[in-house]
PDB file of N, CA and C in Angstrom:
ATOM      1  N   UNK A   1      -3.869 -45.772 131.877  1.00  0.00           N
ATOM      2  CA  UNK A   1      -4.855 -46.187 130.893  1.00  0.00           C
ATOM      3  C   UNK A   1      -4.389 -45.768 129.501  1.00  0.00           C
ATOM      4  N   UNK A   2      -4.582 -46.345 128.677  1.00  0.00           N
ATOM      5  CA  UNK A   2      -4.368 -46.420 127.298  1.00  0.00           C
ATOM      6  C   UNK A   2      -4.764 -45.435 126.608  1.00  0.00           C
ATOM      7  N   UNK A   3      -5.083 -44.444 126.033  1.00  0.00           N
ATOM      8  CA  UNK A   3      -5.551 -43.530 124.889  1.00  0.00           C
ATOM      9  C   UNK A   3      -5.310 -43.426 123.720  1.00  0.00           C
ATOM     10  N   UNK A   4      -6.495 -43.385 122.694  1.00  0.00           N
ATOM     11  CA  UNK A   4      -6.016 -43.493 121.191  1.00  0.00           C
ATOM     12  C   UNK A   4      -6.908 -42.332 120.947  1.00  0.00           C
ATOM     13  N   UNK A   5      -6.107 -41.714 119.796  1.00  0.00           N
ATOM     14  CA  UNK A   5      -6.917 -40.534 119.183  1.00  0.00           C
ATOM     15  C   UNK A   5      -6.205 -40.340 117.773  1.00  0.00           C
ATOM     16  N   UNK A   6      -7.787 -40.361 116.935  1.00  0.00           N
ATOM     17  CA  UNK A   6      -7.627 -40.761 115.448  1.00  0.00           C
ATOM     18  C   UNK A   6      -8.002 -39.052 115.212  1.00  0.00           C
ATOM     19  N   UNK A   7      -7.284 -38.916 113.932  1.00  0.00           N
ATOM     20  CA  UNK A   7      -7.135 -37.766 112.968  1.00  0.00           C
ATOM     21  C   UNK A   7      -6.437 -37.720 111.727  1.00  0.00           C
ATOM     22  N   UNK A   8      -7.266 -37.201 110.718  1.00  0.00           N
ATOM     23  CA  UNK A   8      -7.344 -36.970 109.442  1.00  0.00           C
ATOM     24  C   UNK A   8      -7.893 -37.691 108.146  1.00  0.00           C
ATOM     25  N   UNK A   9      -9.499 -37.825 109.143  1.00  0.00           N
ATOM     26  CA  UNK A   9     -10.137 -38.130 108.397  1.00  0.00           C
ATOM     27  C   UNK A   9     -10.992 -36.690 107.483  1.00  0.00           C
ATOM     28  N   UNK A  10     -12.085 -37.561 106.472  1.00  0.00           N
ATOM     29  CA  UNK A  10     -12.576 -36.017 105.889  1.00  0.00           C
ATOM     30  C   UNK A  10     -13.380 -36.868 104.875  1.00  0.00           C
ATOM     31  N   UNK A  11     -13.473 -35.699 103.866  1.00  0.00           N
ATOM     32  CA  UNK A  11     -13.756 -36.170 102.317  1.00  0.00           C
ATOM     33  C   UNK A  11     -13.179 -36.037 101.383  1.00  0.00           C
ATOM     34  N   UNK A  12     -12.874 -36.904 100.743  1.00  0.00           N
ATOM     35  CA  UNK A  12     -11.690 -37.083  99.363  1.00  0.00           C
ATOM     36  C   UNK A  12     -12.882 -37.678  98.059  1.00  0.00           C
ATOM     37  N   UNK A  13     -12.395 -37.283  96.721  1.00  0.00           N
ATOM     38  CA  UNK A  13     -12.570 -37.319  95.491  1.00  0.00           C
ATOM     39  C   UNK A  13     -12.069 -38.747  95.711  1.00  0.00           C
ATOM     40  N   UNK A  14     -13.292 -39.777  94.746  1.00  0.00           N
ATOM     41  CA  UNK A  14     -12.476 -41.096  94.230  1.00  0.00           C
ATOM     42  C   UNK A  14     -11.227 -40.885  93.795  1.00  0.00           C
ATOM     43  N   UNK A  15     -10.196 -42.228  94.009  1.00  0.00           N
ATOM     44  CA  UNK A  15      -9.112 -41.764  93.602  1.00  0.00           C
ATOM     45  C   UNK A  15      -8.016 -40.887  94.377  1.00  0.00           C
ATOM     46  N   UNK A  16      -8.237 -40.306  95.283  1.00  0.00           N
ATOM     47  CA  UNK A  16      -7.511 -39.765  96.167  1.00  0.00           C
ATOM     48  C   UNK A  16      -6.848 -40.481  96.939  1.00  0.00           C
ATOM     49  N   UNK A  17      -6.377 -39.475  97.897  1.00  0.00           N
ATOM     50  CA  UNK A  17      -5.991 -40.253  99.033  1.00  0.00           C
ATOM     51  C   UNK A  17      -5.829 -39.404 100.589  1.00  0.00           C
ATOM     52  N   UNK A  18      -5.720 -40.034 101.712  1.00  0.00           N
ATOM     53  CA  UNK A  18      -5.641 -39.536 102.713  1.00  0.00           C
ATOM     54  C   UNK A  18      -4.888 -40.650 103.588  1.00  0.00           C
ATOM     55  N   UNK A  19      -4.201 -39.624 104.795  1.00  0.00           N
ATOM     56  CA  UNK A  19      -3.583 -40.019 105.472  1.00  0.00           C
ATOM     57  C   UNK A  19      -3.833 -39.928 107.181  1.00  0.00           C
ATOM     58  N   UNK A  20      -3.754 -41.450 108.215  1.00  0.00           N
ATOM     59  CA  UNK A  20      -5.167 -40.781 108.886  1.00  0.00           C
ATOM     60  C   UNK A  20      -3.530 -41.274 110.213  1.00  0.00           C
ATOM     61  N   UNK A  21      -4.250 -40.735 111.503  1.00  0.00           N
ATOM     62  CA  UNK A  21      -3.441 -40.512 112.302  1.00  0.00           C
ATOM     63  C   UNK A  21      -3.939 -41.016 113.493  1.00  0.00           C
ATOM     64  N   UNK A  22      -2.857 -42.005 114.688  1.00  0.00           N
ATOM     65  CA  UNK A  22      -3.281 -42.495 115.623  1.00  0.00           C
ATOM     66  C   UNK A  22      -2.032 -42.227 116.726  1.00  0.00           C
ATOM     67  N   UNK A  23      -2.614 -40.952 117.489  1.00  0.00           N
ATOM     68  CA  UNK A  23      -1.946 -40.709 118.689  1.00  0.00           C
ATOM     69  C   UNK A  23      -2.356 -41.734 119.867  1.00  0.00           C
ATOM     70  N   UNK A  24      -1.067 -42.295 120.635  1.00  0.00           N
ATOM     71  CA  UNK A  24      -1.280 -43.100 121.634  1.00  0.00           C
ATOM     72  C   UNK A  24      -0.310 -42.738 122.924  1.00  0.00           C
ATOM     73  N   UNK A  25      -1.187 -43.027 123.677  1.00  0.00           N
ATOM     74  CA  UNK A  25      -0.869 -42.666 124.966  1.00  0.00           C
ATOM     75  C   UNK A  25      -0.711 -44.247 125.963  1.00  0.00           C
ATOM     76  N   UNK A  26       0.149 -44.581 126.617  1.00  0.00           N
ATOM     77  CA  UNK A  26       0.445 -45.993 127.436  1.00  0.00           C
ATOM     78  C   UNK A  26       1.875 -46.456 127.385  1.00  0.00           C
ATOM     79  N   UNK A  27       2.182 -47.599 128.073  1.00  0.00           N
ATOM     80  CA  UNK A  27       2.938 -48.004 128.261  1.00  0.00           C
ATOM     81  C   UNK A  27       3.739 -48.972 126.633  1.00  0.00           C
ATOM     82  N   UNK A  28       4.459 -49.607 127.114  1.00  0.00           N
ATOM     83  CA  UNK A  28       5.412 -50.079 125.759  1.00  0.00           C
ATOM     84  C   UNK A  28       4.847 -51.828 125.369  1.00  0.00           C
ATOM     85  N   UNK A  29       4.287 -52.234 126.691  1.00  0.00           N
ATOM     86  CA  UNK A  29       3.492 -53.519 126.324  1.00  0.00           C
ATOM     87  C   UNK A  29       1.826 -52.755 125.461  1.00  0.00           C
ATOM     88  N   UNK A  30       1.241 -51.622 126.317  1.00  0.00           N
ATOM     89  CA  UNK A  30      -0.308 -51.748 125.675  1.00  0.00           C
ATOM     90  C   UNK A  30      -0.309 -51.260 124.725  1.00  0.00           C
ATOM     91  N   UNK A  31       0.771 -50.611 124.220  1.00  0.00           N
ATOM     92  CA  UNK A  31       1.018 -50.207 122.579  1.00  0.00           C
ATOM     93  C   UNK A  31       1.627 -51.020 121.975  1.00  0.00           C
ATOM     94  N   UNK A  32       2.119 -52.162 122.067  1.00  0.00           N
ATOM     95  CA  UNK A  32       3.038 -53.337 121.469  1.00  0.00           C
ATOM     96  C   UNK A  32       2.534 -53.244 120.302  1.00  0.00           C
ATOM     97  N   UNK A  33       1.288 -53.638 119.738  1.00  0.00           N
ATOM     98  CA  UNK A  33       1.039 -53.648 118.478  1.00  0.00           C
ATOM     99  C   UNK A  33      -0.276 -52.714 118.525  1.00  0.00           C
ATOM    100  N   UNK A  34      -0.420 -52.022 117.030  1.00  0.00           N
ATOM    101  CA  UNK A  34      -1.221 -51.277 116.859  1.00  0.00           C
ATOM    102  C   UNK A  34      -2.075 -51.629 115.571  1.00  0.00           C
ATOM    103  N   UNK A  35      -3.206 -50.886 115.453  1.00  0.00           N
ATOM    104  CA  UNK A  35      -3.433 -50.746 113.678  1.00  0.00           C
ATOM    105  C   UNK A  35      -5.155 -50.518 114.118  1.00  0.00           C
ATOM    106  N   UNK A  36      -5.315 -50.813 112.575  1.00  0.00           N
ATOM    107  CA  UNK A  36      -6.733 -50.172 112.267  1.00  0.00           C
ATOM    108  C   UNK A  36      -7.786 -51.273 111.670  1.00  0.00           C
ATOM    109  N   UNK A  37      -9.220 -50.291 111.813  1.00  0.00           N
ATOM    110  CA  UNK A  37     -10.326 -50.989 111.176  1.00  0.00           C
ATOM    111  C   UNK A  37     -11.164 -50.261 110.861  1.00  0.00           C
ATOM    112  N   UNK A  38     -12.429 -50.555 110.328  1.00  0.00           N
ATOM    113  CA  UNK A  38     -13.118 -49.618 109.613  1.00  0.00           C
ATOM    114  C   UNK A  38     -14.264 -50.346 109.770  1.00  0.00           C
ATOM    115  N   UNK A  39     -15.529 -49.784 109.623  1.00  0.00           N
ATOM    116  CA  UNK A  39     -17.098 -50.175 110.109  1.00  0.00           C
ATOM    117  C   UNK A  39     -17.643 -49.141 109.290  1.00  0.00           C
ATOM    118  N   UNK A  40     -18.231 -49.562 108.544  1.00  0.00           N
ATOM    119  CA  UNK A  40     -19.299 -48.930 107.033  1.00  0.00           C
ATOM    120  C   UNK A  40     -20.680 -49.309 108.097  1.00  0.00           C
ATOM    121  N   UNK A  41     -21.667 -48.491 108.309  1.00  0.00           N
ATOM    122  CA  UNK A  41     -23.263 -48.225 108.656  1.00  0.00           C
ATOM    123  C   UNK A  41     -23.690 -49.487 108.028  1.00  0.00           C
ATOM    124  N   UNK A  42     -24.108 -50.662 108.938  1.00  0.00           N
ATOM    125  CA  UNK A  42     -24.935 -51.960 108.520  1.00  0.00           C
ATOM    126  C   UNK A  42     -23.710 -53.094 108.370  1.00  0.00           C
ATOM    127  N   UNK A  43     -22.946 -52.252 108.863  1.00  0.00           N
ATOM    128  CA  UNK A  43     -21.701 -53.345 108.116  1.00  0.00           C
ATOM    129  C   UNK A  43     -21.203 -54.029 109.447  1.00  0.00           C
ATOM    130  N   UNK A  44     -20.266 -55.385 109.617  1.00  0.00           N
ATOM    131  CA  UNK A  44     -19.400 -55.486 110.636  1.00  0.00           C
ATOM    132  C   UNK A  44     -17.656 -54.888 110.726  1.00  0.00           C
ATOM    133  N   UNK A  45     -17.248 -54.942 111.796  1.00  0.00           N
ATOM    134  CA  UNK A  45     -16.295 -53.699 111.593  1.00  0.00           C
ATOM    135  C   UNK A  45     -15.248 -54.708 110.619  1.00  0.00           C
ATOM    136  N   UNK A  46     -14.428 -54.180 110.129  1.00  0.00           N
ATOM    137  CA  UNK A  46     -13.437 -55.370 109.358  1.00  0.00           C
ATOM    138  C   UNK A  46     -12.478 -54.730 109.311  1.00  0.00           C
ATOM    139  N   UNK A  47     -10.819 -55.938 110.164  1.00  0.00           N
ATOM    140  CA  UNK A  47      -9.687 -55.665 110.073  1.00  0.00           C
ATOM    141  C   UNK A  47      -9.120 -55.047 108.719  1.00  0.00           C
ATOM    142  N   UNK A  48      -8.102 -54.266 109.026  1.00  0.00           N
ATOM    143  CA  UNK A  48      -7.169 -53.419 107.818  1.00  0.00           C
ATOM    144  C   UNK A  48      -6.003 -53.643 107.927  1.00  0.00           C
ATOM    145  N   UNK A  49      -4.692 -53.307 108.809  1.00  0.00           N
ATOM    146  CA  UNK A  49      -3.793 -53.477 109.121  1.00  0.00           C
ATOM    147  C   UNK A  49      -3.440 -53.358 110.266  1.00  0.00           C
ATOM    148  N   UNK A  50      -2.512 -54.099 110.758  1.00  0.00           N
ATOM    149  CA  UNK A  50      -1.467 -53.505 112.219  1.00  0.00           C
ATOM    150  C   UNK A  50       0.539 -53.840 112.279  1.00  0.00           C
ATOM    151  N   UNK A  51       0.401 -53.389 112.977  1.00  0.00           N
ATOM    152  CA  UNK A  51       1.506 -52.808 113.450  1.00  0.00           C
ATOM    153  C   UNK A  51       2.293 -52.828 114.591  1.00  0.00           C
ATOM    154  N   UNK A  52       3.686 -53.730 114.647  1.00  0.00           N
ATOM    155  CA  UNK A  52       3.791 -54.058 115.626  1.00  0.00           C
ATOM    156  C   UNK A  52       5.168 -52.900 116.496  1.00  0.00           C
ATOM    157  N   UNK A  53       5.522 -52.818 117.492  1.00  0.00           N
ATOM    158  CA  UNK A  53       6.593 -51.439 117.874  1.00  0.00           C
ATOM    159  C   UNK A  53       7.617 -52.148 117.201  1.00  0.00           C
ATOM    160  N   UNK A  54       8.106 -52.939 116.427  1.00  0.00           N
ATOM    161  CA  UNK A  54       9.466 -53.464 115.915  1.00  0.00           C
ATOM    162  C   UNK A  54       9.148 -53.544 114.453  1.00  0.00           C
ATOM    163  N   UNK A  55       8.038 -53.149 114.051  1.00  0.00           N
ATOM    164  CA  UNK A  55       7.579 -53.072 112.406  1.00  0.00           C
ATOM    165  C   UNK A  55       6.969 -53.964 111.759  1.00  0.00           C
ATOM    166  N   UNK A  56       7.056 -55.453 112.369  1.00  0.00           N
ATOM    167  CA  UNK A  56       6.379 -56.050 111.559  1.00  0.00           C
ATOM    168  C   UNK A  56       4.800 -55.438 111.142  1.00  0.00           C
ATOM    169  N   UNK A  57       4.712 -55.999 110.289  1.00  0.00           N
ATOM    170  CA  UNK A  57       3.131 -55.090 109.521  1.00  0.00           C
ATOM    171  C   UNK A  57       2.266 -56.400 108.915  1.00  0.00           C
ATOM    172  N   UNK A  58       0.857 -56.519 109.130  1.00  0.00           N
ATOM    173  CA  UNK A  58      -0.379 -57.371 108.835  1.00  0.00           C
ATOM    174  C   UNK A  58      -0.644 -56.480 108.017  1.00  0.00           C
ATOM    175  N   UNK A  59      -1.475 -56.983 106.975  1.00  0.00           N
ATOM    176  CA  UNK A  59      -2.815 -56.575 105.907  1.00  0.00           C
ATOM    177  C   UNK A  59      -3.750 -57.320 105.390  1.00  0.00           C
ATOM    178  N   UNK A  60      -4.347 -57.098 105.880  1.00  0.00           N
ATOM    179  CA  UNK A  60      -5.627 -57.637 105.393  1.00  0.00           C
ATOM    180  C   UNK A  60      -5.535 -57.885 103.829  1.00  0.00           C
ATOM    181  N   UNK A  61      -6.199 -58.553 103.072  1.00  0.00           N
ATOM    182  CA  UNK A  61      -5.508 -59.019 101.458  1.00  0.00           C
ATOM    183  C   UNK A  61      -6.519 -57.884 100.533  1.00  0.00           C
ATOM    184  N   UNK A  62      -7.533 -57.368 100.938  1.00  0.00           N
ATOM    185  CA  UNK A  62      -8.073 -56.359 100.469  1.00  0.00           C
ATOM    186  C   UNK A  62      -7.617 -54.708  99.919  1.00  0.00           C
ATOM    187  N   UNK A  63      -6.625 -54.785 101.188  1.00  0.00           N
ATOM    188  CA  UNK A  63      -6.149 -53.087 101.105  1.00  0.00           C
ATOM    189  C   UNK A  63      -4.744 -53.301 100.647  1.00  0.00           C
ATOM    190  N   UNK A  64      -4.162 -54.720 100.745  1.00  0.00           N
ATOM    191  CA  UNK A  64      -2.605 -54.685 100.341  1.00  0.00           C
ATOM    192  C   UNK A  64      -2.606 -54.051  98.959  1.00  0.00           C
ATOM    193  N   UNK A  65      -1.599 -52.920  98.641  1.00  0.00           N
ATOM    194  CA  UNK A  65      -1.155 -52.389  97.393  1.00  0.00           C
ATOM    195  C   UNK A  65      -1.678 -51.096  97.360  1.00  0.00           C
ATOM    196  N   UNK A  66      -2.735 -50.900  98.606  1.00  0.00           N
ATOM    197  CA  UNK A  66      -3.148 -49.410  98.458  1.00  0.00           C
ATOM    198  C   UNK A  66      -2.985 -48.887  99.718  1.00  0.00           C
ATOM    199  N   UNK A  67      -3.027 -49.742 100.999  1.00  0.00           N
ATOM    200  CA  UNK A  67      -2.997 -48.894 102.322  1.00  0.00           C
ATOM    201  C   UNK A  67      -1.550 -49.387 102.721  1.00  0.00           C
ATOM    202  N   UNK A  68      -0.847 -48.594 103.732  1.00  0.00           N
ATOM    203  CA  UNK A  68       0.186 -48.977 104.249  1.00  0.00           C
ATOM    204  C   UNK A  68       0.295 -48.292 105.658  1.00  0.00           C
ATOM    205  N   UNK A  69       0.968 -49.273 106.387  1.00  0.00           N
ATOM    206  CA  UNK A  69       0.472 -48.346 107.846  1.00  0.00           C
ATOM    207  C   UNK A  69       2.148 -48.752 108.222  1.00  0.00           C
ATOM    208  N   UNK A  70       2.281 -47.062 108.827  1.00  0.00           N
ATOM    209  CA  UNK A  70       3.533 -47.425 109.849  1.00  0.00           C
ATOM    210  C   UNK A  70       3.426 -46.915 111.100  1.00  0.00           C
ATOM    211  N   UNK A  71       4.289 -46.199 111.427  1.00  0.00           N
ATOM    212  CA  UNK A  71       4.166 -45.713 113.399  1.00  0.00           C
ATOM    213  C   UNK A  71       5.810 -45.266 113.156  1.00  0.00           C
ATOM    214  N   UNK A  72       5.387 -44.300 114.121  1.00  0.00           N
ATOM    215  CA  UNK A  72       6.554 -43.440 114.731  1.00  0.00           C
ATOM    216  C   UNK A  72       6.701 -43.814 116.376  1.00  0.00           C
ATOM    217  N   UNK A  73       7.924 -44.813 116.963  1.00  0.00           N
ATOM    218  CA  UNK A  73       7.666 -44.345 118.368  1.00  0.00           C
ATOM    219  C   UNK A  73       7.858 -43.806 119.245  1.00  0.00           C
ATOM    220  N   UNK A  74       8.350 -42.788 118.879  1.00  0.00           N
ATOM    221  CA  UNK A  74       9.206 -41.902 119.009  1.00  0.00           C
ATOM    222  C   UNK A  74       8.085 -41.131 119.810  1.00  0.00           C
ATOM    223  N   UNK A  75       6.808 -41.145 118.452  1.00  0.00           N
ATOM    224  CA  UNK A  75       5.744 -39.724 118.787  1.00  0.00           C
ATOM    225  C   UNK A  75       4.600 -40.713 119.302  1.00  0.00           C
ATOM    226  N   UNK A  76       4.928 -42.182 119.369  1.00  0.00           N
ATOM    227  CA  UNK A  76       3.648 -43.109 120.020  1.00  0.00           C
ATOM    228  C   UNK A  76       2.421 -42.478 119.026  1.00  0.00           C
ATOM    229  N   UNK A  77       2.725 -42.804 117.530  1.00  0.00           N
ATOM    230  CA  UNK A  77       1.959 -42.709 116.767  1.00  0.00           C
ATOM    231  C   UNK A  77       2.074 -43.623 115.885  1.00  0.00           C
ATOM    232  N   UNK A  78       0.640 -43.623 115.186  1.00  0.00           N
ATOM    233  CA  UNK A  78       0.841 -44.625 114.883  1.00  0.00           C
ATOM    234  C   UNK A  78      -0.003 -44.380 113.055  1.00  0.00           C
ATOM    235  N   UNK A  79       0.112 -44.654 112.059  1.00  0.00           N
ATOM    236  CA  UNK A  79      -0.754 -44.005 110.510  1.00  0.00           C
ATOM    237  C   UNK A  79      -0.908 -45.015 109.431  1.00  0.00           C
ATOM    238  N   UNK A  80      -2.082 -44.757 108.921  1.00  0.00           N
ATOM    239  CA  UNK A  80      -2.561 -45.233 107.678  1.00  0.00           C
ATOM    240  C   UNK A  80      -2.431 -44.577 106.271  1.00  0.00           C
ATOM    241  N   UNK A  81      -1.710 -44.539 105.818  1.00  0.00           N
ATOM    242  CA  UNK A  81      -1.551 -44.036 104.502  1.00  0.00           C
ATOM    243  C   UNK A  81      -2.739 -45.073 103.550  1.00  0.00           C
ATOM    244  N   UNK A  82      -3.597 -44.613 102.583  1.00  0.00           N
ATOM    245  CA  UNK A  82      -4.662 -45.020 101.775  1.00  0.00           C
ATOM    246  C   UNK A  82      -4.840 -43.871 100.947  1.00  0.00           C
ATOM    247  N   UNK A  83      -4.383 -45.195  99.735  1.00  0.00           N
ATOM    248  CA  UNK A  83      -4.266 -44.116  98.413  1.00  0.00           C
ATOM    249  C   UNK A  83      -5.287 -45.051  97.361  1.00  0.00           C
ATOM    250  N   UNK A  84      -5.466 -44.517  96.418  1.00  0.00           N
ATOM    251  CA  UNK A  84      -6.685 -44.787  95.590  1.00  0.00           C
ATOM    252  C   UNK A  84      -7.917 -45.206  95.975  1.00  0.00           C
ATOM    253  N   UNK A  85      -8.461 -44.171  96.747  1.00  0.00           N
ATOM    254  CA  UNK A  85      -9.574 -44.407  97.796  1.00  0.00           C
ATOM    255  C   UNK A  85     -11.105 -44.893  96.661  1.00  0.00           C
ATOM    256  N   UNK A  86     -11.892 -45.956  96.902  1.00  0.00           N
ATOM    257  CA  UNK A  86     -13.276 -45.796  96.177  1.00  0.00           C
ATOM    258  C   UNK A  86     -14.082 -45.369  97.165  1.00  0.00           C
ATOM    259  N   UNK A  87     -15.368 -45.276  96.744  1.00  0.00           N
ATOM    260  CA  UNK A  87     -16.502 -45.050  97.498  1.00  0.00           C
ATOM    261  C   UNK A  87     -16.759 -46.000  98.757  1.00  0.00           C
ATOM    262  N   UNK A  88     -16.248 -47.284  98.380  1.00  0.00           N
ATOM    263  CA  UNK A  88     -16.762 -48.667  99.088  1.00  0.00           C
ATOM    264  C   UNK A  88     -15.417 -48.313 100.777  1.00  0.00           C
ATOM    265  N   UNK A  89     -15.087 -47.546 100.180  1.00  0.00           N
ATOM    266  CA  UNK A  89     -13.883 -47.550 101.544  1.00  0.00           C
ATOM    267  C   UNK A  89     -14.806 -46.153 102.350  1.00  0.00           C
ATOM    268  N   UNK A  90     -15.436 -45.719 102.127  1.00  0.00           N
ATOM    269  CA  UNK A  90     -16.511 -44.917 103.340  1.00  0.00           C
ATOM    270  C   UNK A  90     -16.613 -45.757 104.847  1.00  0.00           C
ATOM    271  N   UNK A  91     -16.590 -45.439 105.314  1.00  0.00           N
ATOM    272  CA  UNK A  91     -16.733 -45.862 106.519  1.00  0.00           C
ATOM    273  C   UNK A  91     -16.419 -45.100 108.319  1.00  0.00           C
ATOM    274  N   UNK A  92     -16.529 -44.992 108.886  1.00  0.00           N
ATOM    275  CA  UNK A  92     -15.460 -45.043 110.241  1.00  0.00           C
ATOM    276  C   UNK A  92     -14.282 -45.744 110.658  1.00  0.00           C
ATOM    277  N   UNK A  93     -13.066 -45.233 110.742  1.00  0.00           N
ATOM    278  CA  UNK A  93     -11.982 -45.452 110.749  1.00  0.00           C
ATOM    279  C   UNK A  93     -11.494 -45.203 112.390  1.00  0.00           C
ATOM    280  N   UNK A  94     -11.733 -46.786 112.719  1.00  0.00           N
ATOM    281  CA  UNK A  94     -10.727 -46.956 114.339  1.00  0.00           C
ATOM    282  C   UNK A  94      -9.109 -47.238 114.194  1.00  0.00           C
ATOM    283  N   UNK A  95      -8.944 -46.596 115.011  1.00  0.00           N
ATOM    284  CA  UNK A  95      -7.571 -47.206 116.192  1.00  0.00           C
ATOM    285  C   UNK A  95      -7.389 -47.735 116.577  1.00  0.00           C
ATOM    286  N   UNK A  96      -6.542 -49.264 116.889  1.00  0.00           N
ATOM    287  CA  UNK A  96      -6.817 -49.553 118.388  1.00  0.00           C
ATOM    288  C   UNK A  96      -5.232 -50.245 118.769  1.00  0.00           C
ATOM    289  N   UNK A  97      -5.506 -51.012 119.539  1.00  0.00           N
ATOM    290  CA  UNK A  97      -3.792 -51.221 120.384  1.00  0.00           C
ATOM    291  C   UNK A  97      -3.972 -52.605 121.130  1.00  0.00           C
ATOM    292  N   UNK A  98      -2.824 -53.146 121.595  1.00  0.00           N
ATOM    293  CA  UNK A  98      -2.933 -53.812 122.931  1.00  0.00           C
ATOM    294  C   UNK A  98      -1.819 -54.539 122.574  1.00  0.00           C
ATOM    295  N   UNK A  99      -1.135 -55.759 123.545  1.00  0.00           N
ATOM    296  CA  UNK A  99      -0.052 -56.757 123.918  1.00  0.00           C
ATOM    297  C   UNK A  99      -0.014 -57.379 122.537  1.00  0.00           C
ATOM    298  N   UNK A 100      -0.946 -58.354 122.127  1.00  0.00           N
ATOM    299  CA  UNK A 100      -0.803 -59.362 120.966  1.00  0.00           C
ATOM    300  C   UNK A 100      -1.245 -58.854 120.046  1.00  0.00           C
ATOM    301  N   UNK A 101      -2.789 -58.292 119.868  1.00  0.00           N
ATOM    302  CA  UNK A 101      -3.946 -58.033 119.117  1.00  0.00           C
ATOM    303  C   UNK A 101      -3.566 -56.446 119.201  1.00  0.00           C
ATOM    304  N   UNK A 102      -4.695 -55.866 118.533  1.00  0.00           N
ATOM    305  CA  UNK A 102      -4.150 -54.445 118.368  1.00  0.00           C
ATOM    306  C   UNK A 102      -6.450 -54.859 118.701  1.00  0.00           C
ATOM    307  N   UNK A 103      -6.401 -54.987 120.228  1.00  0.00           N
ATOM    308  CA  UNK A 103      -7.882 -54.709 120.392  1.00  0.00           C
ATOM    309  C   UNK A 103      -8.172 -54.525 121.522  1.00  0.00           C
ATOM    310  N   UNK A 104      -7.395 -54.284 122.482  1.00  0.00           N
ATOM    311  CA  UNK A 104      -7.837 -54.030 124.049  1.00  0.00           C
ATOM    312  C   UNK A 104      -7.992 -52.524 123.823  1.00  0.00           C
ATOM    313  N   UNK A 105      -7.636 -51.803 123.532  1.00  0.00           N
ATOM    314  CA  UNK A 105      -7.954 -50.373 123.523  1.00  0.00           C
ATOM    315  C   UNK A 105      -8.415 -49.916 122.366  1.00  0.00           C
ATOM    316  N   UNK A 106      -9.282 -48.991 122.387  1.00  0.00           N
ATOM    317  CA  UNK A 106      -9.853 -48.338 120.599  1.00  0.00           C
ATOM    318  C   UNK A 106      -9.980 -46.425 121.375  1.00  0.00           C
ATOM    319  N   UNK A 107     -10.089 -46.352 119.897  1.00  0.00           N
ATOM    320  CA  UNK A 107      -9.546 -44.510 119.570  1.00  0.00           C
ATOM    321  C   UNK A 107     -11.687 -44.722 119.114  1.00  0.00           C
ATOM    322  N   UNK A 108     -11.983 -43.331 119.196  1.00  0.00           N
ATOM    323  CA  UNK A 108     -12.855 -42.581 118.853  1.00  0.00           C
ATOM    324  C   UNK A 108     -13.651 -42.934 117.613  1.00  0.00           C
ATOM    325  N   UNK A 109     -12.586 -43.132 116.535  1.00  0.00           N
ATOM    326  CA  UNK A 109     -13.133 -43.285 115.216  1.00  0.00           C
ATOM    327  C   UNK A 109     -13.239 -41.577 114.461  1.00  0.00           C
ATOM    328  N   UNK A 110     -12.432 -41.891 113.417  1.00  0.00           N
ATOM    329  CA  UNK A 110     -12.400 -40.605 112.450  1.00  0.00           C
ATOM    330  C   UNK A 110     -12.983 -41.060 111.173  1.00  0.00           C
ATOM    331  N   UNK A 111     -14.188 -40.444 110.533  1.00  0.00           N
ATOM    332  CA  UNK A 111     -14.818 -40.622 109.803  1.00  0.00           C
ATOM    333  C   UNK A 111     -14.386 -40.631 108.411  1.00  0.00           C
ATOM    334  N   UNK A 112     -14.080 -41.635 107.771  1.00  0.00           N
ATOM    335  CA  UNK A 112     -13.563 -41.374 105.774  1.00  0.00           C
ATOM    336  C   UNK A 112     -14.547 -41.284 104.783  1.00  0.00           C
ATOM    337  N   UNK A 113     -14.768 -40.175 104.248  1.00  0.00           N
ATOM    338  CA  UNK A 113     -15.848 -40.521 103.315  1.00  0.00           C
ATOM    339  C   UNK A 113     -15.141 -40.085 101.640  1.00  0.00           C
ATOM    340  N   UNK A 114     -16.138 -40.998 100.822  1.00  0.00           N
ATOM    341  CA  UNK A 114     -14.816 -40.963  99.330  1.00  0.00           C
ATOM    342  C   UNK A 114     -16.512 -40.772  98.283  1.00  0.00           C
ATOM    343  N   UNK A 115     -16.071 -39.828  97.835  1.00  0.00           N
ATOM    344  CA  UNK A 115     -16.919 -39.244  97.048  1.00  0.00           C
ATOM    345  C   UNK A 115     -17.175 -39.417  95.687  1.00  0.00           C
ATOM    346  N   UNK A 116     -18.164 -40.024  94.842  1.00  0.00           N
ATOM    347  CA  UNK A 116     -18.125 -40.924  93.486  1.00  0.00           C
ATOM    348  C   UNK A 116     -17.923 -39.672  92.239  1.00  0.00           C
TER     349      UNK A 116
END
């Protein structure tokens, strides 16, 4: 079975930044591609980036120029770098994975909150 586990989320000053972390556990197909999303309270969850084990990289047209996600696979990890954080980027911050989609499996959710 698949396992994702997100870390380094927190609270950051507008303007900051943080760097958040997705340990994965599975095989080399259910980690094929990875990446993230985020779900703000009232909100629907909305794609960010992913990540495929050979690098290609998606972004959503919102976060391009501020988030960047890569992976180690070495450590079957997988990260979001997000820099010039606003308030509007608060939310819960998933993980997730699978063959094509990065959605058959999801991580916990590590909480981002960005402070005005």
């Amino acid at each position: 079975q698949v396992q994702l586990v997100e870390s380094g989320g927190g609270s950051v000053q507008a303007g900051g930044s943080l760097r958040l972390s997705c340990a994965a556990s599975g095989n080399f197909f259910s980690i094929n591609v990875m990446g993230w999303y985020r779900q703000a309270p009232g909100k629907q969850r909305e794609f960010l980036a992913s990540i495929t084990s050979a690098g290609s990289t998606n972004y959503a047209d919102f976060v391009k120029g501020r988030f960047t996600i890569s992976r180690d696979n070495a450590k079957n990890t997988a990260y979001l770098q997000m820099n010039n954080l606003n308030p509007e980027d608060t939310a819960v911050y998933y993980c997730a994975a699978g063959l094509v989609r990065p959605a058959a499996s999801w991580g916990q959710g590590t909480q981002v909150t960005v402070l005005s």
